[in-house]
C-alpha atoms as a PDB file:
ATOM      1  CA  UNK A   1       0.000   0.000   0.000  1.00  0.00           C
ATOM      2  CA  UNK A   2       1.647   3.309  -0.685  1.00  0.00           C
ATOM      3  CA  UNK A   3       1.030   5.963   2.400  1.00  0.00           C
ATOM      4  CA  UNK A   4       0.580   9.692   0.522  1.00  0.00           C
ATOM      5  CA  UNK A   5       3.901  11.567   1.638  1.00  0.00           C
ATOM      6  CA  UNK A   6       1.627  14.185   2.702  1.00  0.00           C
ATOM      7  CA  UNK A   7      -1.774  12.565   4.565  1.00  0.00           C
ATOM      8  CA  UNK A   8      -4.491  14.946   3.325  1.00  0.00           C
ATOM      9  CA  UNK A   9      -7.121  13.130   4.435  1.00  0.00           C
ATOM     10  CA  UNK A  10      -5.701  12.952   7.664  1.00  0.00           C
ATOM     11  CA  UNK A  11      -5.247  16.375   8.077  1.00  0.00           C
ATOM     12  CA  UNK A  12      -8.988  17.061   6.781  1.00  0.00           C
ATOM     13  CA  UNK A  13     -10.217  14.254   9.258  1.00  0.00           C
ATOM     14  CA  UNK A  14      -8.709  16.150  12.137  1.00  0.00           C
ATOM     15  CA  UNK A  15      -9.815  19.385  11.122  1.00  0.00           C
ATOM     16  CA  UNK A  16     -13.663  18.002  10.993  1.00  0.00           C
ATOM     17  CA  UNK A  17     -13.379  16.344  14.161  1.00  0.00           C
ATOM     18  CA  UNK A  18     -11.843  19.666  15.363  1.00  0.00           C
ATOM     19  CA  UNK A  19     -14.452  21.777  14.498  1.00  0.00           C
ATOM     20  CA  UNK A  20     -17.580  19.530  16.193  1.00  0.00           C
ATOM     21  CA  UNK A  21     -15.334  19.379  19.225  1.00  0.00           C
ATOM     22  CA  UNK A  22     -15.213  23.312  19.233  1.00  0.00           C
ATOM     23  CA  UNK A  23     -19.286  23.316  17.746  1.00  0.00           C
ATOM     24  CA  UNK A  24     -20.132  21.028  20.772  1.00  0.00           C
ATOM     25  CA  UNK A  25     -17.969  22.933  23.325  1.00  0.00           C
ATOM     26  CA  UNK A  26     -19.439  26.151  22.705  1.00  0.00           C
ATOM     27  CA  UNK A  27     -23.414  24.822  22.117  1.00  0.00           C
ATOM     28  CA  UNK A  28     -23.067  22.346  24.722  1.00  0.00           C
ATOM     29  CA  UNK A  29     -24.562  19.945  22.555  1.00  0.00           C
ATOM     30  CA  UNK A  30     -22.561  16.746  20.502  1.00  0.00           C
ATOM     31  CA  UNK A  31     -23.816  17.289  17.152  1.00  0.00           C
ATOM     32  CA  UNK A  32     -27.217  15.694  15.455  1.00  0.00           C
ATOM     33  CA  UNK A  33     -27.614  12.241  15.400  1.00  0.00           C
ATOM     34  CA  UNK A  34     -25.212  12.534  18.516  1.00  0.00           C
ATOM     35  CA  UNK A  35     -25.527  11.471  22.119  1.00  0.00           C
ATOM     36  CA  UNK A  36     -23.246  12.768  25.149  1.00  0.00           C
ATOM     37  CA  UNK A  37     -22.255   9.648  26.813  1.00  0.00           C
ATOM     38  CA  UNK A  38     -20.261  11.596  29.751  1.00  0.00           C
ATOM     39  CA  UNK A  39     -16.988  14.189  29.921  1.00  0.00           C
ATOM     40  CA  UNK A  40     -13.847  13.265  30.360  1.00  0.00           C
ATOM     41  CA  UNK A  41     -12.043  15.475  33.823  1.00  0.00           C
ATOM     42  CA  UNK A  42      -8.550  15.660  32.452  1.00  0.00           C
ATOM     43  CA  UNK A  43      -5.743  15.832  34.901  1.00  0.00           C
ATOM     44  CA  UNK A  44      -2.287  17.175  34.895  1.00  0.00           C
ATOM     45  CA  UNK A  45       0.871  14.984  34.548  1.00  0.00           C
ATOM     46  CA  UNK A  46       1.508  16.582  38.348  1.00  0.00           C
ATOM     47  CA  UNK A  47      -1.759  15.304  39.798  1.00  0.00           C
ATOM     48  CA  UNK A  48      -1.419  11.601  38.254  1.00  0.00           C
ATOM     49  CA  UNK A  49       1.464   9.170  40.014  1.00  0.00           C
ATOM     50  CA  UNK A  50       1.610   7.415  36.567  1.00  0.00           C
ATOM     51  CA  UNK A  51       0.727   6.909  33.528  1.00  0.00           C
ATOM     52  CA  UNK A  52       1.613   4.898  30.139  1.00  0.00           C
ATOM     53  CA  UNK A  53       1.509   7.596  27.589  1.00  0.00           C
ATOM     54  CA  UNK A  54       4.474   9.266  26.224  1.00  0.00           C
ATOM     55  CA  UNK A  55       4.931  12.115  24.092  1.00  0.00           C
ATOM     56  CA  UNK A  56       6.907  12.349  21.759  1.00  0.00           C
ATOM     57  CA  UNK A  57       9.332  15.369  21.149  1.00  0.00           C
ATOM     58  CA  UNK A  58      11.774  13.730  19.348  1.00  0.00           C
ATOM     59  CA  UNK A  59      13.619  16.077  16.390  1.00  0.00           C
ATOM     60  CA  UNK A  60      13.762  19.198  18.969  1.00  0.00           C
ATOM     61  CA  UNK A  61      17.616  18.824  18.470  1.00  0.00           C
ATOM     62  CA  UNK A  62      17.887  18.761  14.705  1.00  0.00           C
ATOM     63  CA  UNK A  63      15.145  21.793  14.721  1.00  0.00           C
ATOM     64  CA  UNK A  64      12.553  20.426  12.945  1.00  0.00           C
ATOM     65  CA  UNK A  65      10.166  21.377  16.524  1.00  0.00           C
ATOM     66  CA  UNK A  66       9.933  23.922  18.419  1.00  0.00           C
ATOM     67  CA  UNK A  67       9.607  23.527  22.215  1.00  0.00           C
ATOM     68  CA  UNK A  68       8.251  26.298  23.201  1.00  0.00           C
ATOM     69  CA  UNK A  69       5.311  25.944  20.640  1.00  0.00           C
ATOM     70  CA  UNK A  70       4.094  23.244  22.805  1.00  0.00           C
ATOM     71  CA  UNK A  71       5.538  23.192  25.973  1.00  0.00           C
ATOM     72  CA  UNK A  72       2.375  24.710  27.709  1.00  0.00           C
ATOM     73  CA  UNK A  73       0.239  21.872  27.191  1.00  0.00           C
ATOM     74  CA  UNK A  74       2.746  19.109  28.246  1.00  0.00           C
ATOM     75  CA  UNK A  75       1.935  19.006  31.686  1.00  0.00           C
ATOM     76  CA  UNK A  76      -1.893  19.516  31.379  1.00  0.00           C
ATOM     77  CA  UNK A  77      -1.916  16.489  28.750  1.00  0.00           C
ATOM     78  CA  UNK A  78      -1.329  13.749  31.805  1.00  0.00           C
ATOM     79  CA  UNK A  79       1.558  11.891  30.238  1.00  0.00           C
ATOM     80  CA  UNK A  80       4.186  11.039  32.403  1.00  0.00           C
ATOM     81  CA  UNK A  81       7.027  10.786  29.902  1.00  0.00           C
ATOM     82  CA  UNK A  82       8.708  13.035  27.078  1.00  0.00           C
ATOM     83  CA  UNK A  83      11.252  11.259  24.734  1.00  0.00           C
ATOM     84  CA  UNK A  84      13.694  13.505  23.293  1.00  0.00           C
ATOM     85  CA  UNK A  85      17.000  13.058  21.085  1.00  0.00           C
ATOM     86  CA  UNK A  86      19.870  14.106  23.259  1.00  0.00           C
ATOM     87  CA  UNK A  87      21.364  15.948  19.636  1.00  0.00           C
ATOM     88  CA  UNK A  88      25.033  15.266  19.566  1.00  0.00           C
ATOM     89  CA  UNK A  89      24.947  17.657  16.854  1.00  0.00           C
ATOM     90  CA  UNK A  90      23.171  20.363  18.387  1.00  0.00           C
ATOM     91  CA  UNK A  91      25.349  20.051  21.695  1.00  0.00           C
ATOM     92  CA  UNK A  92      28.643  19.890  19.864  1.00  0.00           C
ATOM     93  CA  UNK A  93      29.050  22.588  17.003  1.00  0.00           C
ATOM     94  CA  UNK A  94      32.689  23.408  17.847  1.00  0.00           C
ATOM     95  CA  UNK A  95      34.796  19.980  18.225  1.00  0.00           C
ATOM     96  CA  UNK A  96      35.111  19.716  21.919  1.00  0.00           C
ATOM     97  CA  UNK A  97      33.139  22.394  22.747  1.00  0.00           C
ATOM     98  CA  UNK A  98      29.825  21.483  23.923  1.00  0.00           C
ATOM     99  CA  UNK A  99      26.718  23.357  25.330  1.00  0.00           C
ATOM    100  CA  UNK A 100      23.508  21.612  26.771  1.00  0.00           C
ATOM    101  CA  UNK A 101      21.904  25.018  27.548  1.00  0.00           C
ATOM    102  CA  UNK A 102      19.092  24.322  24.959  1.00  0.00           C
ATOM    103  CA  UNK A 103      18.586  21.217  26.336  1.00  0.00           C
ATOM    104  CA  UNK A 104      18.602  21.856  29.676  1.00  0.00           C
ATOM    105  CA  UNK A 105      15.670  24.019  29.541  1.00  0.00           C
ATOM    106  CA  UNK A 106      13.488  21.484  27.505  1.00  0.00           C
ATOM    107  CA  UNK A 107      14.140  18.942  30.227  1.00  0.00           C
ATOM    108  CA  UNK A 108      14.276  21.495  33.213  1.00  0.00           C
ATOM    109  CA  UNK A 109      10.820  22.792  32.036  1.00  0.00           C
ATOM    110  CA  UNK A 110       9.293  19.140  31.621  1.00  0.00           C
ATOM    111  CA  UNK A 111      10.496  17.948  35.216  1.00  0.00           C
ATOM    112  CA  UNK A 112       8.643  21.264  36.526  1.00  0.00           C
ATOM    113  CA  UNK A 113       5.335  20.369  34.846  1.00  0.00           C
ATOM    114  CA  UNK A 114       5.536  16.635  36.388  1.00  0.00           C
ATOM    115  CA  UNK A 115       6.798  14.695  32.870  1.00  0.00           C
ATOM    116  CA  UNK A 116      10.049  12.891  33.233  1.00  0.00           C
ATOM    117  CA  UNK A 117      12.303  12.957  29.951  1.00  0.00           C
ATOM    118  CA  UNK A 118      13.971  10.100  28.642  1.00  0.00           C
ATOM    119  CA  UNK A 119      16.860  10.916  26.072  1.00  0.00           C
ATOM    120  CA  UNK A 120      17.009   9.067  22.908  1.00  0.00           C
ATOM    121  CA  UNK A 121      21.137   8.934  22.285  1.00  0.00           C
ATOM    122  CA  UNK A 122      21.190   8.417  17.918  1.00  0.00           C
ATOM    123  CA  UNK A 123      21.775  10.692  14.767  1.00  0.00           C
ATOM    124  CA  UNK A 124      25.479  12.108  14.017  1.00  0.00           C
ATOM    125  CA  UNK A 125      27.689  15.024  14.279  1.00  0.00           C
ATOM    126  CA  UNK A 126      28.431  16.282  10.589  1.00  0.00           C
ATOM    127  CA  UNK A 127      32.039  17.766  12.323  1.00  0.00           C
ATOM    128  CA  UNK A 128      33.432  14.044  11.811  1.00  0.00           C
ATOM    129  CA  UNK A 129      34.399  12.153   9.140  1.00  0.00           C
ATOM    130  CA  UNK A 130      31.685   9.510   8.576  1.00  0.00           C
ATOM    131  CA  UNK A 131      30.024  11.020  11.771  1.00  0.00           C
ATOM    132  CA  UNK A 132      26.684  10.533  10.532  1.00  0.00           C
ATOM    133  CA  UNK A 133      24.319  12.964   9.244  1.00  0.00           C
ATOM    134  CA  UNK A 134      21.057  15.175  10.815  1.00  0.00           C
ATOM    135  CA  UNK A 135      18.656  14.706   8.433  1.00  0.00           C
ATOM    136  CA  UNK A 136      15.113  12.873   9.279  1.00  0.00           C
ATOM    137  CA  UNK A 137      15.984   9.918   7.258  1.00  0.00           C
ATOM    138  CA  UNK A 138      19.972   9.499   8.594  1.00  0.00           C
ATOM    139  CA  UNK A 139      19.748   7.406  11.504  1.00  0.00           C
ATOM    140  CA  UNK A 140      20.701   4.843  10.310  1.00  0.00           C
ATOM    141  CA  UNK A 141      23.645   6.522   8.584  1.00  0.00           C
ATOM    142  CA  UNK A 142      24.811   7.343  11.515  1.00  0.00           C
ATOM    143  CA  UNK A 143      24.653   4.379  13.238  1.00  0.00           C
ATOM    144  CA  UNK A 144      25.925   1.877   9.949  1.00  0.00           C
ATOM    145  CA  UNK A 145      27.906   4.359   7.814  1.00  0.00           C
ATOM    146  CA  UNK A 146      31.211   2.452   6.569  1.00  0.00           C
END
């Protein structure tokens, strides 16, 4: 089966399901032909003791995310977890020099709001001969390059 590169009709099934969530928050009502079985009472990743949902905010060191686009509903979502690449690349731009500031505060920030990061250690450091590239589709580069 060939998956579309980009998954329109995902994105349009999303948006639809969206909009009745938004339709039924502000009329109170589900939609016709709908019933309201109950609400849900989310809690915060700091009121739960666990949980086995993860997010996933992988990519954060190769900048194809943006923390602090998200970062205020983390917490509030009631995962316990955040996986993030530890980005040897990001950390070391100068050979030898390195500088977790930018990760610090993604994992600082996610221990405050009651998630616990776990580091994913892969993807290269261009600096090096066959080091392994940054790219999404380079992991395994990195990791097998000759």
């Amino acid at each position: 089966m060939n998956t579309p590169k980009h998954p329109t009709w995902l994105i349009l099934a999303l948006l639809a399901v969206s909009c009745a969530v938004e339709e039924a928050q502000t009329t109170n009502t589900p939609g016709p032909g709908f019933y309201r079985l109950g609400k849900i009472k989310p809690r915060a990743a700091k009121e739960i003791t666990s949980s086995s949902w993860s997010i996933g905010g992988e990519t954060l060191d190769r900048d194809f995310g943006i923390y602090a686009n998200y970062k205020k509903f983390l917490g509030p979502l009631g995962a316990k977890a955040i996986r993030l690449q530890a980005g040897w690349a990001k950390c070391e731009q100068t050979p030898g020099v390195y500088d977790f500031a930018w990760l610090d505060e993604v994992v600082n920030d996610a221990v405050s709001q009651g998630v616990q990061p776990w580091l994913e250690v892969s993807y290269g450091n261009k600096l090096y001969p066959d080091g392994g590239g940054t790219g999404l589709g380079l992991l395994l580069i990195a990791i097998f390059s000759d």
